[in-house]
C-alpha atoms as a PDB file:
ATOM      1  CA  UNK A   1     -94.511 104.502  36.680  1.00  0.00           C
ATOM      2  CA  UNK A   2     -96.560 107.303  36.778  1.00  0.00           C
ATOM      3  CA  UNK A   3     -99.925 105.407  36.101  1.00  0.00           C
ATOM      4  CA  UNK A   4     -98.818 103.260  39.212  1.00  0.00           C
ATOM      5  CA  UNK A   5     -98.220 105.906  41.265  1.00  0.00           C
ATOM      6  CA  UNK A   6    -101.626 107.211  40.317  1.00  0.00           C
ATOM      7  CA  UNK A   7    -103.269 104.412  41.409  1.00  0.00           C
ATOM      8  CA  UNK A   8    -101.331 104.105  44.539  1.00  0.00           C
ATOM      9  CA  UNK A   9    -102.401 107.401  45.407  1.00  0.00           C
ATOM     10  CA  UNK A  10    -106.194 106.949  44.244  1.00  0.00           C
ATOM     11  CA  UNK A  11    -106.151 103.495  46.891  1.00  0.00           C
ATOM     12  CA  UNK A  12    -104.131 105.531  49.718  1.00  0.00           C
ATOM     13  CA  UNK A  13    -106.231 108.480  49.960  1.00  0.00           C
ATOM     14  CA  UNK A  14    -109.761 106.066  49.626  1.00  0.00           C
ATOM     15  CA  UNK A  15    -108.483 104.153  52.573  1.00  0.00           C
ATOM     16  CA  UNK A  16    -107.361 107.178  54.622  1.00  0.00           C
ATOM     17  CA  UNK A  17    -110.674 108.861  54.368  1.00  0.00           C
ATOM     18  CA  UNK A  18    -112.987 105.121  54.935  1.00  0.00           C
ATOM     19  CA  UNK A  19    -110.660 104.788  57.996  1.00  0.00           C
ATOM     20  CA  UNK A  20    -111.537 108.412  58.704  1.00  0.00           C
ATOM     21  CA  UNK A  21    -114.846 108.473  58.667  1.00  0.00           C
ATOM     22  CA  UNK A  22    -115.258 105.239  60.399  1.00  0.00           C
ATOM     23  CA  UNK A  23    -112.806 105.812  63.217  1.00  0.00           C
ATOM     24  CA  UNK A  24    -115.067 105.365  65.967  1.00  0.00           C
ATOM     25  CA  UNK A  25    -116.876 102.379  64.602  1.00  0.00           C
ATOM     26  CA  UNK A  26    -117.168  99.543  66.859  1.00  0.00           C
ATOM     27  CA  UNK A  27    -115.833 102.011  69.820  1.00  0.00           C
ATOM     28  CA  UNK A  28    -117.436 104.277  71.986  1.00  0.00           C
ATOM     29  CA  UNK A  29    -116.124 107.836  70.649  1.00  0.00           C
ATOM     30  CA  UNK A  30    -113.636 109.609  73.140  1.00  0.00           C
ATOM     31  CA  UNK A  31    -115.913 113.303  72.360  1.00  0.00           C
ATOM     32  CA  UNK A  32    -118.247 115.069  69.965  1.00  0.00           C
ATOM     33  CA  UNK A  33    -116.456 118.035  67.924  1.00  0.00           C
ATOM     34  CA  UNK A  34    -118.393 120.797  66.436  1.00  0.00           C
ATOM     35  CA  UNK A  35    -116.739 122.083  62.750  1.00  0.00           C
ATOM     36  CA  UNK A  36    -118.055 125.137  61.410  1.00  0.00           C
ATOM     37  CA  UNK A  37    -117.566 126.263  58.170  1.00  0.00           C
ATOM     38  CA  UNK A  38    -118.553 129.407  56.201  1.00  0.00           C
ATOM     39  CA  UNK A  39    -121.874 129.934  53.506  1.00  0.00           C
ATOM     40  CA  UNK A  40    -121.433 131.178  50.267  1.00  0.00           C
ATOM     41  CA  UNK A  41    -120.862 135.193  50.352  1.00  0.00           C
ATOM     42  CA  UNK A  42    -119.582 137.355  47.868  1.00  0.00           C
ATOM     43  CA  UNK A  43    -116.728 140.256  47.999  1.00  0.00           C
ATOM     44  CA  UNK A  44    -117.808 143.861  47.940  1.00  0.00           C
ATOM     45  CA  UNK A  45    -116.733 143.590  44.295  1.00  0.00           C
ATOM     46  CA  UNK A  46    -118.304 140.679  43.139  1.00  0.00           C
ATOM     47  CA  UNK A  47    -115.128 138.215  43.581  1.00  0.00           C
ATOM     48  CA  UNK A  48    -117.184 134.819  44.974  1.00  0.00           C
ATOM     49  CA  UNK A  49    -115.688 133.493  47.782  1.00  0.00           C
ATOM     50  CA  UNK A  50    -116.061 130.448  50.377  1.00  0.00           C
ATOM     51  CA  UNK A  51    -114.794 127.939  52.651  1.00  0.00           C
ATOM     52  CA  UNK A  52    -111.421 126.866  52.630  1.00  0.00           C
ATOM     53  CA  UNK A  53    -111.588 122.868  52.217  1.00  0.00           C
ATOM     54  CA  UNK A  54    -108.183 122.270  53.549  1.00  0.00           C
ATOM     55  CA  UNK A  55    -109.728 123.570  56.790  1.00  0.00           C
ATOM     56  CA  UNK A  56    -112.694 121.377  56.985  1.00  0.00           C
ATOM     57  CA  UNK A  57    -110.670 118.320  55.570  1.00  0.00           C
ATOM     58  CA  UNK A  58    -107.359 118.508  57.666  1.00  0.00           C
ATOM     59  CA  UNK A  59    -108.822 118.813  61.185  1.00  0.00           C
ATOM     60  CA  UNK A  60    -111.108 116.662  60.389  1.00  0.00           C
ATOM     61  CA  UNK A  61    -109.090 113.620  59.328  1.00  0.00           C
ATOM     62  CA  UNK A  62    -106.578 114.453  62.633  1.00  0.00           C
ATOM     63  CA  UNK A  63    -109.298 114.074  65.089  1.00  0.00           C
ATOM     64  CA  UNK A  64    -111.162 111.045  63.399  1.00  0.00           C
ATOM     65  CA  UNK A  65    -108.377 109.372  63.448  1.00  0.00           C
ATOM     66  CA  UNK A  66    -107.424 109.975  67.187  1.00  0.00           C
ATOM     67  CA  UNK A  67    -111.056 108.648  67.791  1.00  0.00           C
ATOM     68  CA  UNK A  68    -113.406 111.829  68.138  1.00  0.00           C
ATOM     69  CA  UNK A  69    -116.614 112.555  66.256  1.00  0.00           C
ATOM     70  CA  UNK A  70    -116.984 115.584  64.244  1.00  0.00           C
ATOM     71  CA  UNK A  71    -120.062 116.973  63.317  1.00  0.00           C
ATOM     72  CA  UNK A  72    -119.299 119.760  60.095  1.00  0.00           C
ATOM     73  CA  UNK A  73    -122.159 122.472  60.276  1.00  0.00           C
ATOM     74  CA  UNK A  74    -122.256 126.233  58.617  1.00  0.00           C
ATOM     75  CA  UNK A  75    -123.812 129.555  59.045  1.00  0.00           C
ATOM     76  CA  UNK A  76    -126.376 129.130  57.126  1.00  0.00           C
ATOM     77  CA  UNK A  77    -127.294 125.260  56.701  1.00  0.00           C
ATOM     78  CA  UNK A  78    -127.056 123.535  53.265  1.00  0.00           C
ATOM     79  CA  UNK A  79    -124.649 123.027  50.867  1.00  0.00           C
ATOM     80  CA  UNK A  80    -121.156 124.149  51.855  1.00  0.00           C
ATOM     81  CA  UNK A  81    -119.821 126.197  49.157  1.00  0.00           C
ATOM     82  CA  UNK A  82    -116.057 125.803  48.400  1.00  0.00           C
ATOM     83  CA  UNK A  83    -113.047 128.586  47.570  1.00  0.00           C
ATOM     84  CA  UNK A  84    -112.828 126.931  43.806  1.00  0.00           C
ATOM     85  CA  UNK A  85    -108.963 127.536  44.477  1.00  0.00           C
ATOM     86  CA  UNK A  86    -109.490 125.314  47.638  1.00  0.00           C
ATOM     87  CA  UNK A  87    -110.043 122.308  45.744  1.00  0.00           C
ATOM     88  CA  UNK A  88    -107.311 120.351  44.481  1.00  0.00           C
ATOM     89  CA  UNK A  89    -109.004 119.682  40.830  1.00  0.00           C
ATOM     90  CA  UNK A  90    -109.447 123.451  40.252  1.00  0.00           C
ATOM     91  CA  UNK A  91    -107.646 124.032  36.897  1.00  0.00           C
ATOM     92  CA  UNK A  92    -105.331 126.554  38.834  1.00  0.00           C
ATOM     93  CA  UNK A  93    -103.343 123.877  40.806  1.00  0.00           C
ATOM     94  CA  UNK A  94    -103.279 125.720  42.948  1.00  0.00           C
ATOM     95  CA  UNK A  95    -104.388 123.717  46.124  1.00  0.00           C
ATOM     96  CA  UNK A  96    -102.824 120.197  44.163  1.00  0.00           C
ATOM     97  CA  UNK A  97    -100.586 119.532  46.632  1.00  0.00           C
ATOM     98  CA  UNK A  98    -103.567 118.699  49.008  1.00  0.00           C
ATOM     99  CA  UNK A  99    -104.013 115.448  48.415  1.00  0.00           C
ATOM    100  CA  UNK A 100    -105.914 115.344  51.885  1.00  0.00           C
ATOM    101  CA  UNK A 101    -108.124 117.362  50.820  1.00  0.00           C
ATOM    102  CA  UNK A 102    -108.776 115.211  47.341  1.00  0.00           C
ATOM    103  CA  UNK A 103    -109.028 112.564  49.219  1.00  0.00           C
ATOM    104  CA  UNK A 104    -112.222 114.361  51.320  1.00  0.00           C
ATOM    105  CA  UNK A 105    -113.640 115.040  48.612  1.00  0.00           C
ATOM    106  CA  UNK A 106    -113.492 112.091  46.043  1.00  0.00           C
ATOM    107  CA  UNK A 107    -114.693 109.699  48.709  1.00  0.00           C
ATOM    108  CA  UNK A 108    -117.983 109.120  48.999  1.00  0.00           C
ATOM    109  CA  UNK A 109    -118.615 109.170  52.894  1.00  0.00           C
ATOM    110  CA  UNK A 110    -117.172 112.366  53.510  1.00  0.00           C
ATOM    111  CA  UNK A 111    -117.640 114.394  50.511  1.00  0.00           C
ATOM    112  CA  UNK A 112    -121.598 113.632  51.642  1.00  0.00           C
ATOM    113  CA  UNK A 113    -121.113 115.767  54.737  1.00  0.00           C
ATOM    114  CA  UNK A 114    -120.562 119.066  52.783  1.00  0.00           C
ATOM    115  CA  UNK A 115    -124.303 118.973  51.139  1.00  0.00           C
ATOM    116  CA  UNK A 116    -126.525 119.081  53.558  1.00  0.00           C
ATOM    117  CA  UNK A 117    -125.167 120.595  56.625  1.00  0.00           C
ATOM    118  CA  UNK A 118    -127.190 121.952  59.858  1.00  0.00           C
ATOM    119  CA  UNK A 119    -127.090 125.566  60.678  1.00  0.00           C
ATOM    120  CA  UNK A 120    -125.666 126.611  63.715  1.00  0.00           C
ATOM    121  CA  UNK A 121    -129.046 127.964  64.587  1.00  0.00           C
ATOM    122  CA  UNK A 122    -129.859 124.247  64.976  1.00  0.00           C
ATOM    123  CA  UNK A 123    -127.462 123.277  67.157  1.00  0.00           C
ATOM    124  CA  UNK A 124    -126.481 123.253  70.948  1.00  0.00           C
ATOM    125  CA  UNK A 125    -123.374 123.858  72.180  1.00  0.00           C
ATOM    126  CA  UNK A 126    -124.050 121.701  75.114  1.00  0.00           C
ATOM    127  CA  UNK A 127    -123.904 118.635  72.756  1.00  0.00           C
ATOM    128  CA  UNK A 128    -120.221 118.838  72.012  1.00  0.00           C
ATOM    129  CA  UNK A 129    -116.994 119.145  73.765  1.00  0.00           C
ATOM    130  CA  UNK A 130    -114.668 121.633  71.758  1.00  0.00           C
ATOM    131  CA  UNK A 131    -115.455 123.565  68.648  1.00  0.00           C
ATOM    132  CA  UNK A 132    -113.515 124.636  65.865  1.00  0.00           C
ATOM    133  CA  UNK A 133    -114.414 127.524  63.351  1.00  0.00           C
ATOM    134  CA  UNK A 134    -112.707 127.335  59.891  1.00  0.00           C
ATOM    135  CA  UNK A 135    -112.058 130.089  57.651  1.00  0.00           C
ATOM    136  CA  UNK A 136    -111.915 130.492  54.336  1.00  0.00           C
ATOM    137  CA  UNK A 137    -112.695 134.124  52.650  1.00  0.00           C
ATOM    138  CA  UNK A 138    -115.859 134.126  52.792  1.00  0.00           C
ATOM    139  CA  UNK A 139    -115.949 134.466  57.028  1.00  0.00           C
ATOM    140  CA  UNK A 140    -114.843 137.821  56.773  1.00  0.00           C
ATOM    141  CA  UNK A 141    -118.239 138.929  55.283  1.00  0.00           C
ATOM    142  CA  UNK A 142    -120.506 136.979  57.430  1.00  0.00           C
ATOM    143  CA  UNK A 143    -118.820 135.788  60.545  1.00  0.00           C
ATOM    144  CA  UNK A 144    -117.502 138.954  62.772  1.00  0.00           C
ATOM    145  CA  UNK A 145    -121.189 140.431  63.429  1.00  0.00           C
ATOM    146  CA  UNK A 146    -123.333 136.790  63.565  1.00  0.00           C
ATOM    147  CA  UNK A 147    -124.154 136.801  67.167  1.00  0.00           C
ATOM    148  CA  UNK A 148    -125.765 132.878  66.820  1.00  0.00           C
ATOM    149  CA  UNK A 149    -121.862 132.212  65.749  1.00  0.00           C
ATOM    150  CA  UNK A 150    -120.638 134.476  68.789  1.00  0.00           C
ATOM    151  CA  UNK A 151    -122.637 132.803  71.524  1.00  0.00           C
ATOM    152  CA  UNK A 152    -121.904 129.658  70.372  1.00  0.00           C
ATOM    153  CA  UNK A 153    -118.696 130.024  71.194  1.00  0.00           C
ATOM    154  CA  UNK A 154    -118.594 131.985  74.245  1.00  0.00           C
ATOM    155  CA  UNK A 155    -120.740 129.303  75.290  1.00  0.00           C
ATOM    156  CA  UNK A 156    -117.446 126.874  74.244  1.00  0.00           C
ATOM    157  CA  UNK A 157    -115.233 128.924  76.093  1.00  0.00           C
ATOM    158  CA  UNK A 158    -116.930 130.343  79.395  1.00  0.00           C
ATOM    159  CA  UNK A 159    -117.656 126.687  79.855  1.00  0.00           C
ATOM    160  CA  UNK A 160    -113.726 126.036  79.687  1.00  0.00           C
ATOM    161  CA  UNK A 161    -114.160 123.724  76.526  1.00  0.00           C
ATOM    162  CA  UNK A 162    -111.526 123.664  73.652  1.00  0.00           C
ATOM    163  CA  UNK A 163    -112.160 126.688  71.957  1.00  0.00           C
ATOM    164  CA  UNK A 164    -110.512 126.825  68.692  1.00  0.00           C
ATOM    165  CA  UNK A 165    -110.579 129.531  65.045  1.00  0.00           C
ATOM    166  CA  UNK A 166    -108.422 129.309  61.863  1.00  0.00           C
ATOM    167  CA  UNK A 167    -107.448 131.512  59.492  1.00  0.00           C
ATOM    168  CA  UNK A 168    -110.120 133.982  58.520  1.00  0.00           C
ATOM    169  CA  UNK A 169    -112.197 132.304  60.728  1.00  0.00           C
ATOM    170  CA  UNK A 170    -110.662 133.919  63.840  1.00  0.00           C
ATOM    171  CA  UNK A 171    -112.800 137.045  62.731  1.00  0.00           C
ATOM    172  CA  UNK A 172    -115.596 135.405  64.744  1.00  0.00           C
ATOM    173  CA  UNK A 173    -113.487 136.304  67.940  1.00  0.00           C
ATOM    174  CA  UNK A 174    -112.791 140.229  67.030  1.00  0.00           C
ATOM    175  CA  UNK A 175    -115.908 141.699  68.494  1.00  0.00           C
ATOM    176  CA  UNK A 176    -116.771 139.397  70.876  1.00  0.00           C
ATOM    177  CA  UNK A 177    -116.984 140.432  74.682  1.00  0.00           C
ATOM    178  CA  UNK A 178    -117.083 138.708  78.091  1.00  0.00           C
ATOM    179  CA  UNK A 179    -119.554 139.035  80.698  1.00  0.00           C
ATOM    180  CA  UNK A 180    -117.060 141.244  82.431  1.00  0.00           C
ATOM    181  CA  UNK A 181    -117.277 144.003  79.079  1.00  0.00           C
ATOM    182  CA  UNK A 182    -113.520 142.887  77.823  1.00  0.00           C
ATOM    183  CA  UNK A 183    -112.762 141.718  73.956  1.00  0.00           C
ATOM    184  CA  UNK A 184    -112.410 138.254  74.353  1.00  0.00           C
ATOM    185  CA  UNK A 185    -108.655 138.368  72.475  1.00  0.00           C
ATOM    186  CA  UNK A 186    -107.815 141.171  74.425  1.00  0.00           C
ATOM    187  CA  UNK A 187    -104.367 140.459  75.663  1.00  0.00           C
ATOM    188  CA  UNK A 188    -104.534 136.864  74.763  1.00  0.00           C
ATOM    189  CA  UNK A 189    -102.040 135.591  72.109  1.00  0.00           C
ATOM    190  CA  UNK A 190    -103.749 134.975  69.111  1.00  0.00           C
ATOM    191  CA  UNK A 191    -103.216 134.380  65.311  1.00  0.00           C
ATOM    192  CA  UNK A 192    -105.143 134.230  61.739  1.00  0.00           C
ATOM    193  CA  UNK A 193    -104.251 135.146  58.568  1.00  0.00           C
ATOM    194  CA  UNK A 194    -101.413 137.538  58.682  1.00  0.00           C
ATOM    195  CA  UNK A 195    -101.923 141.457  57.299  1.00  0.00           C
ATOM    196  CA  UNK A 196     -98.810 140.279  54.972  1.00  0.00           C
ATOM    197  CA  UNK A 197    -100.795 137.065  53.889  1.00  0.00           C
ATOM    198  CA  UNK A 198    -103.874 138.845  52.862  1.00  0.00           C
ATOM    199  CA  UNK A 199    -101.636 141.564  50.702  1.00  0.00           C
ATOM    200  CA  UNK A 200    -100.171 138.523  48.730  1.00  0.00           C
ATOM    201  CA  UNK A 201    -103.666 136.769  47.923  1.00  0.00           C
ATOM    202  CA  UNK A 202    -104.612 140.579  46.889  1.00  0.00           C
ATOM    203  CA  UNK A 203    -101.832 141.459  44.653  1.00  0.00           C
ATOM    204  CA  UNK A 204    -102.334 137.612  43.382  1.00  0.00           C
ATOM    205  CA  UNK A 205    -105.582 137.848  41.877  1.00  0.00           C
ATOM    206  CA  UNK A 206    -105.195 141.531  41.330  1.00  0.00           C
ATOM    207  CA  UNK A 207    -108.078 143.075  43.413  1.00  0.00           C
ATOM    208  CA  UNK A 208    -109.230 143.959  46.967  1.00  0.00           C
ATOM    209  CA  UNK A 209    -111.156 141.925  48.524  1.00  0.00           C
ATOM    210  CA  UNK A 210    -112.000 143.198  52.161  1.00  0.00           C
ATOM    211  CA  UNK A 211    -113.171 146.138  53.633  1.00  0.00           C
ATOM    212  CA  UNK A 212    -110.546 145.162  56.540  1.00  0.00           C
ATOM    213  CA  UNK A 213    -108.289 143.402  57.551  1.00  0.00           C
ATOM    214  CA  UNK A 214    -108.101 140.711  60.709  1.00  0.00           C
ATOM    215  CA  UNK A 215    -104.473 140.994  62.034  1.00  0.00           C
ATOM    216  CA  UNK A 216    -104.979 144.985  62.320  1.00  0.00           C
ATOM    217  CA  UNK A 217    -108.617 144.649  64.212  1.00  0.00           C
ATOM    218  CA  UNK A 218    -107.419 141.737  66.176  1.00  0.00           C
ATOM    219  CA  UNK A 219    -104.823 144.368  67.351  1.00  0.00           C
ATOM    220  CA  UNK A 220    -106.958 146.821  67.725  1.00  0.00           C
ATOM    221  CA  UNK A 221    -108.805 144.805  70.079  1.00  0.00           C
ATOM    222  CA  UNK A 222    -106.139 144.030  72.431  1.00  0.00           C
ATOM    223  CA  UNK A 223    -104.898 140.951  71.482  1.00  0.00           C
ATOM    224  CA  UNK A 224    -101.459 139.938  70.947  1.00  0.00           C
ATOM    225  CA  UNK A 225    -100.823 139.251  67.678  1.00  0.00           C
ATOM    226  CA  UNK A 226     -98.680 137.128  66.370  1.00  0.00           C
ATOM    227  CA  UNK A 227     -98.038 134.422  63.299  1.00  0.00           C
ATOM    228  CA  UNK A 228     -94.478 133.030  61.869  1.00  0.00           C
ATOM    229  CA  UNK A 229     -94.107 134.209  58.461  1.00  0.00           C
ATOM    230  CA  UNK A 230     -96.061 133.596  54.838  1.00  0.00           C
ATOM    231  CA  UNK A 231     -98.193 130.034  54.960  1.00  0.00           C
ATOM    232  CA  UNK A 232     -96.187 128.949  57.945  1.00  0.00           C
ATOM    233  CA  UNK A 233     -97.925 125.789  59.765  1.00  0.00           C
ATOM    234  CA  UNK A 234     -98.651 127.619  63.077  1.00  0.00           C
ATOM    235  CA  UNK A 235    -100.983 127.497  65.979  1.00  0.00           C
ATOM    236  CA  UNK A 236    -101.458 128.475  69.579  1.00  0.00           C
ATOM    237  CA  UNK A 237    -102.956 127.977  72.596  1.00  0.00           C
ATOM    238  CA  UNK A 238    -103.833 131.026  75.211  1.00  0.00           C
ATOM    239  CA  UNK A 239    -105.831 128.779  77.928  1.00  0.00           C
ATOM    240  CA  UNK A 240    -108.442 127.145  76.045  1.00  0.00           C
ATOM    241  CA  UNK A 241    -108.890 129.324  73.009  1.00  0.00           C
ATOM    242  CA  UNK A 242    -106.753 127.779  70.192  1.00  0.00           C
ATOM    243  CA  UNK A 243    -106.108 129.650  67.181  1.00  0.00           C
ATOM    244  CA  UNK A 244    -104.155 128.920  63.744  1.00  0.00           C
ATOM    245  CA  UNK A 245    -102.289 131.058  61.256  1.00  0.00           C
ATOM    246  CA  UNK A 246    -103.686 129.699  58.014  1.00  0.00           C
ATOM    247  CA  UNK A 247    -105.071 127.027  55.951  1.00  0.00           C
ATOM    248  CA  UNK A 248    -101.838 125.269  56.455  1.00  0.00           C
ATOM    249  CA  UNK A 249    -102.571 125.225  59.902  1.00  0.00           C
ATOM    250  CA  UNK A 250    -105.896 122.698  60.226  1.00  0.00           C
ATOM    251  CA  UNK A 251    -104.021 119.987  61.444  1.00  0.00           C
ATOM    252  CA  UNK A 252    -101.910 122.120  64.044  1.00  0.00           C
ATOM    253  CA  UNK A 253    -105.352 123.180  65.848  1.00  0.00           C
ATOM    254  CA  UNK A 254    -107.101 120.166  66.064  1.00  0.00           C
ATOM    255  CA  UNK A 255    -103.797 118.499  67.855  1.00  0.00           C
ATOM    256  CA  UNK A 256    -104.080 121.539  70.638  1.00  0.00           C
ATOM    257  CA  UNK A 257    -107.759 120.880  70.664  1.00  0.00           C
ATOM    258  CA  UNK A 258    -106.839 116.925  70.822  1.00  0.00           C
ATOM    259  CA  UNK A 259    -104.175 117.589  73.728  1.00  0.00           C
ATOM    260  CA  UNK A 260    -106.485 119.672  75.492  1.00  0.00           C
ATOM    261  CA  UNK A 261    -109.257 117.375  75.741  1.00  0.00           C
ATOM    262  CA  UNK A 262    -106.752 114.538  76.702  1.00  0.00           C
ATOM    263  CA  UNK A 263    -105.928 116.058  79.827  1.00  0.00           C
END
């Protein structure tokens, strides 16, 4: 039984992620998303960190499958880099649960997409119609002061566009201002990874790995903070700038994005 069932699941997640990336074949697509996902960075102590692949592979497979186009760029161009406990093989188990996520990354089509990936540099926000910036630990070293990253998506959302973050990613938002010299988040209802979340990773693999932390600055910016408890599946929507709790939270954002854009 169990060698059936692993075969079952081998043909299911190969079919979910051909239909995925070929969801707009034959039809006109109903929009062009723009993914960003983090380069390789490195803690303060040395602990190698990356992009989250749940957040790349989760959104991506909800809007493909409601008929949008998604174009999966990073920072810095290249290869995307994963969070080793990200991937569903890693000898942790970890993430093997996310059989989405295997499935992303044992097909063929899509697994493609994460090795040679624009730069944001090299792309115009003017091209798309809603963004969505995934998180992953490594955003929290090189996402809050990129200014490319931070007029991309002020660009997104002055423009009234689907504006979306998740997890760590929200640290794009923290520092960035409107035209009128207000934080963006400031008193809009936002979430990301939750002080309380990042203490449990911490005391998991027994070190420190920021400098600081996002729920305090996103307070300290104004915003209203708020998430529903450890790994919960959460997201919100404060006029067009969507945000989401946590990894388990990919699919959550792109349906706000979705519902948005279906308006």
């Amino acid at each position: 039984m169990t060698f059936i069932s692993n075969i079952l699941k081998t043909i299911t997640l190969f079919l979910v992620f051909t239909t995925a990336a070929n969801a707009t074949d034959g039809y006109p697509s109903k929009g062009e998303i723009l993914l960003v996902a983090a380069s390789p960075a490195k803690a303060t102590n040395g602990w190698p960190i990356g992009a989250w692949i749940a957040e790349i592979s989760h959104p991506y497979e909800e809007l493909t499958h409601a008929g949008y186009s998604v174009d999966i760029v990073s920072i810095d161009g290249g290869k995307i880099e994963l969070d080793a406990y990200s991937d569903p093989r890693h000898e942790s188990g970890y993430s093997a649960h996310d059989i989405v996520s295997l499935g992303f990354l044992t097909n063929s089509t899509t697994s493609a997409m994460l090795n040679q990936t624009k730069s944001i540099s090299d792309v115009s926000g003017n091209d798309y119609d809603a963004i969505i910036v995934s998180g992953g630990q490594a955003p929290m070293y090189t996402f809050r002061d990129n200014k490319t990253l931070q007029n991309l998506i002020i660009n997104f959302y002055q423009k009234g566009k689907p504006t979306a973050a998740l997890c760590h990613g929200v640290s794009a938002l923290v520092d960035i201002k409107l035209p009128n010299g207000k934080y963006l988040v400031s008193n809009k209802e936002i979430t990301g990874f939750s002080l309380a979340e990042d203490k449990f990773v911490e005391q998991a693999v027994n070190t420190k790995l920021f400098d600081w932390y996002l729920e305090e600055a996103l307070k300290s910016r104004g915003a209203n903070y708020v998430q529903n408890g450890l790994w919960a599946d959460f997201a919100v929507a404060d006029g067009n700038l969507i945000t989401g709790q946590q990894q388990n939270s990919g699919r959550s954002v792109a349906r706000l994005v979705i519902k948005q854009l279906e308006k």
